[in-house]
C-alpha atoms as a PDB file:
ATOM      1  CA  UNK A   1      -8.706 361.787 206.830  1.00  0.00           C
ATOM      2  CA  UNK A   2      -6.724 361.037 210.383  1.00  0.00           C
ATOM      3  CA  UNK A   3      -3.647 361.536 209.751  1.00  0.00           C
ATOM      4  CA  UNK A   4       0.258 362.163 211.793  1.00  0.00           C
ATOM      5  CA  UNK A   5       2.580 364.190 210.179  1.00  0.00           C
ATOM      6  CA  UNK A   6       6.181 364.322 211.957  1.00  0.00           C
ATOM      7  CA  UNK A   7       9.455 366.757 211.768  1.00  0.00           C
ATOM      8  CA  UNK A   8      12.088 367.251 213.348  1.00  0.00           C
ATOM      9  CA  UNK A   9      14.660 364.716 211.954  1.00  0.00           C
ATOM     10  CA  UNK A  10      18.164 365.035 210.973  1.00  0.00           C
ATOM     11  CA  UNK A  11      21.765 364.518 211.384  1.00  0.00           C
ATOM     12  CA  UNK A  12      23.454 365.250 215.104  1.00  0.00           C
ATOM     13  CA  UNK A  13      27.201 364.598 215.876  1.00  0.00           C
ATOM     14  CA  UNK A  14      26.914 362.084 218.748  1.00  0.00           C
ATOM     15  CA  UNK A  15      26.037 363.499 222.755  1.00  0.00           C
ATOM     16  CA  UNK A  16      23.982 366.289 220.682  1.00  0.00           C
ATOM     17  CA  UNK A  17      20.052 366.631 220.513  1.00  0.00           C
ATOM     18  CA  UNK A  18      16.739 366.699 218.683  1.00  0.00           C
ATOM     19  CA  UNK A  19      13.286 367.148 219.199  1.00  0.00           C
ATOM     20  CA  UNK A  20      10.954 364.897 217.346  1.00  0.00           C
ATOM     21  CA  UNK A  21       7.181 366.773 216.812  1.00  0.00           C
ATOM     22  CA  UNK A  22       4.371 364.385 215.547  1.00  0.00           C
ATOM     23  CA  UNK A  23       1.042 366.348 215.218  1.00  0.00           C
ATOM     24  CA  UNK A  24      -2.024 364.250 214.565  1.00  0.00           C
ATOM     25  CA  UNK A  25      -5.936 365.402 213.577  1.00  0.00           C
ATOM     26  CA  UNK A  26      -7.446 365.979 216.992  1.00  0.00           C
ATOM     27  CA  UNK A  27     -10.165 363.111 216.468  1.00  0.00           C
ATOM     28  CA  UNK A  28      -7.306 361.050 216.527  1.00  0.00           C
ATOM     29  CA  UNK A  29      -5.053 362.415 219.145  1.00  0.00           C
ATOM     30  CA  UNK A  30      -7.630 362.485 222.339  1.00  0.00           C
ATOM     31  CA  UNK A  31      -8.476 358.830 222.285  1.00  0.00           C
ATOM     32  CA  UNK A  32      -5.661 357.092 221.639  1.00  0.00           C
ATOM     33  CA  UNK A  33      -2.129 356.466 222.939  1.00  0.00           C
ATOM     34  CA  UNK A  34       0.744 357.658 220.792  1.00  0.00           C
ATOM     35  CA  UNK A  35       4.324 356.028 220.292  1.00  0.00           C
ATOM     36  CA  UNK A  36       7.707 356.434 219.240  1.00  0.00           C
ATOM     37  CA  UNK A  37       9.205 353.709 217.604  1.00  0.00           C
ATOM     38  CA  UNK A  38      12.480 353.451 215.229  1.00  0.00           C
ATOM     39  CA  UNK A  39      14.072 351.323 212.364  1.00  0.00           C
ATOM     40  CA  UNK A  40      17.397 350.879 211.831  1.00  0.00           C
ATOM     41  CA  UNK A  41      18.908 349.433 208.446  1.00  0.00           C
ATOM     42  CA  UNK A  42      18.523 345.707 208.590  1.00  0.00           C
ATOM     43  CA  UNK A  43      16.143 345.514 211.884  1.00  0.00           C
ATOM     44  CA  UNK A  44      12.789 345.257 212.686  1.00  0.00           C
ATOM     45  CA  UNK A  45      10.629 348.026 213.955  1.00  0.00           C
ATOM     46  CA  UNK A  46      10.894 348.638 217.956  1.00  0.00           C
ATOM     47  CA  UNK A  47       9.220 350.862 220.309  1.00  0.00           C
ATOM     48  CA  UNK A  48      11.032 353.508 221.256  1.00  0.00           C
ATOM     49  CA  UNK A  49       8.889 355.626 223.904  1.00  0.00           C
ATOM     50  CA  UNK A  50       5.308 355.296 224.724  1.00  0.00           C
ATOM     51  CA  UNK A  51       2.765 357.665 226.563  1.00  0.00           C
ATOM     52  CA  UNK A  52      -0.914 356.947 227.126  1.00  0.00           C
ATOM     53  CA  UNK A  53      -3.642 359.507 227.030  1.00  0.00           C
ATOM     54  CA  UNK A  54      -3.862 359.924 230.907  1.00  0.00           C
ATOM     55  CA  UNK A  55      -0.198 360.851 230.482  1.00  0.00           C
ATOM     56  CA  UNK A  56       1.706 357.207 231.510  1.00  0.00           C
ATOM     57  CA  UNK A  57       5.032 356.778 229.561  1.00  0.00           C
ATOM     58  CA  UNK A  58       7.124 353.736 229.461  1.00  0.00           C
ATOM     59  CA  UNK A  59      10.599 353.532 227.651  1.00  0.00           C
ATOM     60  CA  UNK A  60      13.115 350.967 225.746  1.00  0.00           C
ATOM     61  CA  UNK A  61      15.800 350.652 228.347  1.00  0.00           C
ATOM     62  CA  UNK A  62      18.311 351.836 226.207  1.00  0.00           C
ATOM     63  CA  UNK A  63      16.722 355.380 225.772  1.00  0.00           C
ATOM     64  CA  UNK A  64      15.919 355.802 229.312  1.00  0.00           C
ATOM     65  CA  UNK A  65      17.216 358.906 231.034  1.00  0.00           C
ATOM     66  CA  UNK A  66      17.938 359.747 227.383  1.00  0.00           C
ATOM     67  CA  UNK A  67      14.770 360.601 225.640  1.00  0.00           C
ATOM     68  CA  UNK A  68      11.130 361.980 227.035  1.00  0.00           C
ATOM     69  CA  UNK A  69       8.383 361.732 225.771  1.00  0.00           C
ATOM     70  CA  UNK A  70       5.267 364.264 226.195  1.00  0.00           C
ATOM     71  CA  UNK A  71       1.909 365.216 224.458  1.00  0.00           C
ATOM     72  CA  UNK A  72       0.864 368.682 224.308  1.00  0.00           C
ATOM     73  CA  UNK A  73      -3.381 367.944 224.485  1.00  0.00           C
ATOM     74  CA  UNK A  74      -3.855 371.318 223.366  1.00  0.00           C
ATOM     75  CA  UNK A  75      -1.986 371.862 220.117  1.00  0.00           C
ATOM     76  CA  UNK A  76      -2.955 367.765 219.779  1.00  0.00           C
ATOM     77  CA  UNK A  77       0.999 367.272 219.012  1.00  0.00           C
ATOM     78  CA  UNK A  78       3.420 364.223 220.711  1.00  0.00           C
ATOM     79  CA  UNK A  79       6.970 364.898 221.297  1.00  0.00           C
ATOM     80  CA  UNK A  80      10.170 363.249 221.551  1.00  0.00           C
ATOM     81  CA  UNK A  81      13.220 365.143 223.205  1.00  0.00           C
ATOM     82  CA  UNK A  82      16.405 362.512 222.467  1.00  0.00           C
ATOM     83  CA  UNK A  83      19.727 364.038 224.474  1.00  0.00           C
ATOM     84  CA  UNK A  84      23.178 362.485 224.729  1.00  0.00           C
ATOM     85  CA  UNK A  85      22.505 360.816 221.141  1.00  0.00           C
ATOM     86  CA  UNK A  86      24.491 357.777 220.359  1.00  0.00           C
ATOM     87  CA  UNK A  87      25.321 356.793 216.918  1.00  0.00           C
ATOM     88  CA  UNK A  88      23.390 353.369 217.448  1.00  0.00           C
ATOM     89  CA  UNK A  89      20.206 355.380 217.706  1.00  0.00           C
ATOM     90  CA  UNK A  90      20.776 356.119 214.062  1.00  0.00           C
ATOM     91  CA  UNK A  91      17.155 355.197 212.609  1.00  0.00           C
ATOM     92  CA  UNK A  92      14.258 356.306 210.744  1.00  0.00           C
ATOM     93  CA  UNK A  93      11.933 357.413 213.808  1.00  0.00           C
ATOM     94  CA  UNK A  94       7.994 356.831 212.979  1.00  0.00           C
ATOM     95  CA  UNK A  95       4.815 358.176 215.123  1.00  0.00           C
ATOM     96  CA  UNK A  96       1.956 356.054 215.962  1.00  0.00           C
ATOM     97  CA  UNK A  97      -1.173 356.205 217.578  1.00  0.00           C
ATOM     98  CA  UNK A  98      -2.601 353.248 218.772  1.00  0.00           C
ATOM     99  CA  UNK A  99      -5.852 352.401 219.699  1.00  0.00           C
ATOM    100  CA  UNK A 100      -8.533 349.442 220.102  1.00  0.00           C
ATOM    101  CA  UNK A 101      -9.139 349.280 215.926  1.00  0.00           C
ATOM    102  CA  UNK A 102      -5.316 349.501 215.461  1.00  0.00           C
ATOM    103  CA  UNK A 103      -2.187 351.706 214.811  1.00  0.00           C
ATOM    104  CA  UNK A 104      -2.243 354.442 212.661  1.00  0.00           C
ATOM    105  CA  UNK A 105       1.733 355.425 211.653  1.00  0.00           C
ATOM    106  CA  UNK A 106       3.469 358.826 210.733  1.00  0.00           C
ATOM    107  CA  UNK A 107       5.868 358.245 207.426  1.00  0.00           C
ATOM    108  CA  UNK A 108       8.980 358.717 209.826  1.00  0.00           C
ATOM    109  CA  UNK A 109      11.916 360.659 209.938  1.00  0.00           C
ATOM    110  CA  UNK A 110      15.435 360.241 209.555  1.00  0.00           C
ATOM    111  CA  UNK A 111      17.846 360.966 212.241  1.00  0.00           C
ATOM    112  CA  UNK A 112      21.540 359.966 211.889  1.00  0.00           C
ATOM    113  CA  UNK A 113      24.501 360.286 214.450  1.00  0.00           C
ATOM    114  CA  UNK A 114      27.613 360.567 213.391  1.00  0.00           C
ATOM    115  CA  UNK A 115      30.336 359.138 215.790  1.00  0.00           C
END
């Protein structure tokens, strides 16, 4: 069964770092785009950081120059590298691959900033 299983999650004091690993079943991973998106308490869902499978990425302006994301083809995993954390990037952080038929999610991860 496809699945994306993430890691990497947890609590930062605020300009620290984490890396975000998302590693998906590799009939899933080589035809499909995969995502970062986040959801803070009391918001809806937003797309964090996108990159498509010829390697295009695209960010929310507010994570630019921030966070980068990459796919490693080989090992069929996506990651997201999040520097200079702010406390409003406290969310739960959930993969996604995305395709023609739909988006198939990870079942997130918490990361929290403390100020």
């Amino acid at each position: 069964q496809a699945q994306l299983v993430e890691s990497g999650g947890g609590l930062v004091q605020a300009g620290g770092s984490l890396r975000l690993s998302c590693a998906a079943s590799g009939s899933i991973f080589s035809i499909h785009d995969m995502a970062w998106y986040r959801q803070a308490t009391w918001k809806q869902r937003e797309l964090v950081a996108r990159i498509t499978r010829g390697g295009s990425t695209n960010y929310k302006d507010s994570v630019k120059g921030r966070f980068t994301i990459a796919r490693d083809n080989v090992k069929n995993t996506v990651y997201l590298q999040m520097n200079s954390l702010k406390p409003e990037d406290t969310a739960v952080y959930y993969c996604a691959a995305e395709g023609a038929l739909g988006t198939l999610w990870g079942q997130g991860t918490q990361v929290t900033v403390s100020s």
